[in-house]
Protein backbone atom coordinates (compact mmCIF):
# COMPACT_ATOMS: atom_id res chain seq x y z
CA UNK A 1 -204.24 106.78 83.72
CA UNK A 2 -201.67 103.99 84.08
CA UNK A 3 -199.04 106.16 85.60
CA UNK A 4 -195.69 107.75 84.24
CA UNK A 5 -193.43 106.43 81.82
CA UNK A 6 -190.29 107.13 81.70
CA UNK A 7 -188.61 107.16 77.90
CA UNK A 8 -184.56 107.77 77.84
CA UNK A 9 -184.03 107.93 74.29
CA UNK A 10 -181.12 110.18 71.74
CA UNK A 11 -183.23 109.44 68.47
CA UNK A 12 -186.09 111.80 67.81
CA UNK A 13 -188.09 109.74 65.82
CA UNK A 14 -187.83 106.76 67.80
CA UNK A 15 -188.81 109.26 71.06
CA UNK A 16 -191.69 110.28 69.06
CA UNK A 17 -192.78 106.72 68.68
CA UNK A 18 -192.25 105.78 71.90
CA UNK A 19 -194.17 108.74 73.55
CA UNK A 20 -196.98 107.46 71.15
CA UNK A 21 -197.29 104.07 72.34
CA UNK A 22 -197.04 104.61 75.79
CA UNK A 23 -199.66 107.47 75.74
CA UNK A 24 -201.89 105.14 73.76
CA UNK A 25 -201.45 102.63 76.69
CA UNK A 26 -202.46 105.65 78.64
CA UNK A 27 -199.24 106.81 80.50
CA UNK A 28 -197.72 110.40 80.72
CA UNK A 29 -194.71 110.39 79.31
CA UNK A 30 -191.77 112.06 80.99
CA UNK A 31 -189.31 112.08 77.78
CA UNK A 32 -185.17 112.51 78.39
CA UNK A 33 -182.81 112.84 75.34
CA UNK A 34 -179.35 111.93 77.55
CA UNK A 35 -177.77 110.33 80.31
CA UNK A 36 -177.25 113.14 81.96
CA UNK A 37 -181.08 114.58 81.94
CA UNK A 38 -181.68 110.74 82.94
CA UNK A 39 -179.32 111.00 85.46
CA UNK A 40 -181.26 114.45 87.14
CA UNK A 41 -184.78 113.10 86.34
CA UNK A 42 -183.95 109.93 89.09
CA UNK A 43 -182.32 112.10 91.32
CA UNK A 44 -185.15 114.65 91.22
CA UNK A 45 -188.58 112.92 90.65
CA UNK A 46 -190.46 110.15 91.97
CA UNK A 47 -190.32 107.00 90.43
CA UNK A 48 -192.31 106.52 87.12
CA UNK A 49 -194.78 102.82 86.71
CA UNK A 50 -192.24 102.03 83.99
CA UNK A 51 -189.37 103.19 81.93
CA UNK A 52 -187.84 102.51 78.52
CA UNK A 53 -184.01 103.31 77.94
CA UNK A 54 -181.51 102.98 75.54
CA UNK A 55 -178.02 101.94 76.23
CA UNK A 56 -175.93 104.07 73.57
CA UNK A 57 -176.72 108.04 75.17
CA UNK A 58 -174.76 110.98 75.39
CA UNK A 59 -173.12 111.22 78.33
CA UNK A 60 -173.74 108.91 80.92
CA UNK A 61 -174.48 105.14 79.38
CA UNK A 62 -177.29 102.79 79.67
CA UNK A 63 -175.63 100.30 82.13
CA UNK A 64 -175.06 103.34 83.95
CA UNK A 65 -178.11 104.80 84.36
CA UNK A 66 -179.62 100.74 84.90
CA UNK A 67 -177.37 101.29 87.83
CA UNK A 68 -178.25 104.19 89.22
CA UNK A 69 -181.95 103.62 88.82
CA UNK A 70 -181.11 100.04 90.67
CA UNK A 71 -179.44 102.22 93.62
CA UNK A 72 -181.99 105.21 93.87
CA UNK A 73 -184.30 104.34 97.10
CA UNK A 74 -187.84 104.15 95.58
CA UNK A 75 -186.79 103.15 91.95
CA UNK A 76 -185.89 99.49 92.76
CA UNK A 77 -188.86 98.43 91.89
CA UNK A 78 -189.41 99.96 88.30
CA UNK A 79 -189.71 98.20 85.74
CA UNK A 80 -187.07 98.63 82.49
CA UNK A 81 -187.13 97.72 79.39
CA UNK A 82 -184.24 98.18 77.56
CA UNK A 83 -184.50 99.04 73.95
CA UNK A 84 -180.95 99.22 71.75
CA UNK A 85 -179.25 97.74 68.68
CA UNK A 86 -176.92 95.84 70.72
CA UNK A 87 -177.94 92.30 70.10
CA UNK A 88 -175.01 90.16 70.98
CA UNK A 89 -175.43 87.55 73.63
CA UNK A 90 -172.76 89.23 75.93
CA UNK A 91 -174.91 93.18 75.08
CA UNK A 92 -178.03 90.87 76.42
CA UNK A 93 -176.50 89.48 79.20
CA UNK A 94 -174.96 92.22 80.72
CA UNK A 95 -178.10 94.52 80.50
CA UNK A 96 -180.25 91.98 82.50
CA UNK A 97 -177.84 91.41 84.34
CA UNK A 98 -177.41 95.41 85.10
CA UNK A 99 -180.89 95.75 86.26
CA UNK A 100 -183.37 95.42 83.23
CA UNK A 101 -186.58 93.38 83.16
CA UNK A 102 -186.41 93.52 79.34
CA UNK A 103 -184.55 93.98 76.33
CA UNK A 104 -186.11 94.43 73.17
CA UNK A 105 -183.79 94.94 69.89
CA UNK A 106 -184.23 97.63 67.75
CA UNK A 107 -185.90 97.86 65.00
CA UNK A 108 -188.96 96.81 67.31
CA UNK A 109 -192.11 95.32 66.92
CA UNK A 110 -194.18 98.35 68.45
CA UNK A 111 -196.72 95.27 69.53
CA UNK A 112 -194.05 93.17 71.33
CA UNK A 113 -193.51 96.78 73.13
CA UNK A 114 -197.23 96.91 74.30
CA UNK A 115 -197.21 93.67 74.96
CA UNK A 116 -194.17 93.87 77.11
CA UNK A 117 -195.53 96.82 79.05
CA UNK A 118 -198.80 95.21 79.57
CA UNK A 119 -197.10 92.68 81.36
CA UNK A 120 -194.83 94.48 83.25
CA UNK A 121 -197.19 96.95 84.59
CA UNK A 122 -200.35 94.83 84.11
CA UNK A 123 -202.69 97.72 82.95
């Protein structure tokens, strides 16, 4: 087992694909729909090998949450990769910038998402 991932994402069927690939790369995957649940699941539970989050979420945003995660003793150190349709330079910028070790447009290549992970968490 590689560990917990943690998956922040509104769109079912992109949450179901997610799960999928993660639990392929053999993580358990701790699934959130909104910022807020986000916001509870870093309060409340230890911090995951690796987490994927979108930036557009009901209720509390992306850059938000990158901050919080950031500021939460323990999390630091996770890595994030950021998946959203927010591609222009500036969108890129200020993500990384926020906190994330990746950002990945969507549509996405579910291989450049493995491969991504890999690397981050070298499984």
């Amino acid at each position: 087992m590689a560990g917990t991932a943690l998956v922040v994402e509104h769109d079912e069927q992109l949450a179901h694909i997610l799960r999928f690939i993660l639990e392929r790369e053999g993580f358990e995957v701790c699934l959130v729909r909104d910022g807020r649940s986000a916001e509870e699941t870093i309060a409340l539970s230890p911090p995951p090998a690796i987490a994927t989050l979108a930036l557009m979420l009901p209720h509390t945003d992306g850059y938000e949450l990158l901050r919080r995660i950031r500021g939460t003793p323990g999390w630091q150190a996770v890595p994030i990769i950021v998946l959203t349709a927010r591609t222009q330079d500036r969108d890129v910028a200020r993500t990384l910038a926020a906190g994330a070790n990746e950002y990945i447009a969507k549509p996405f290549d579910p291989d450049e998402l493995r491969a991504c992970v890999r690397r981050l968490v070298k499984t």
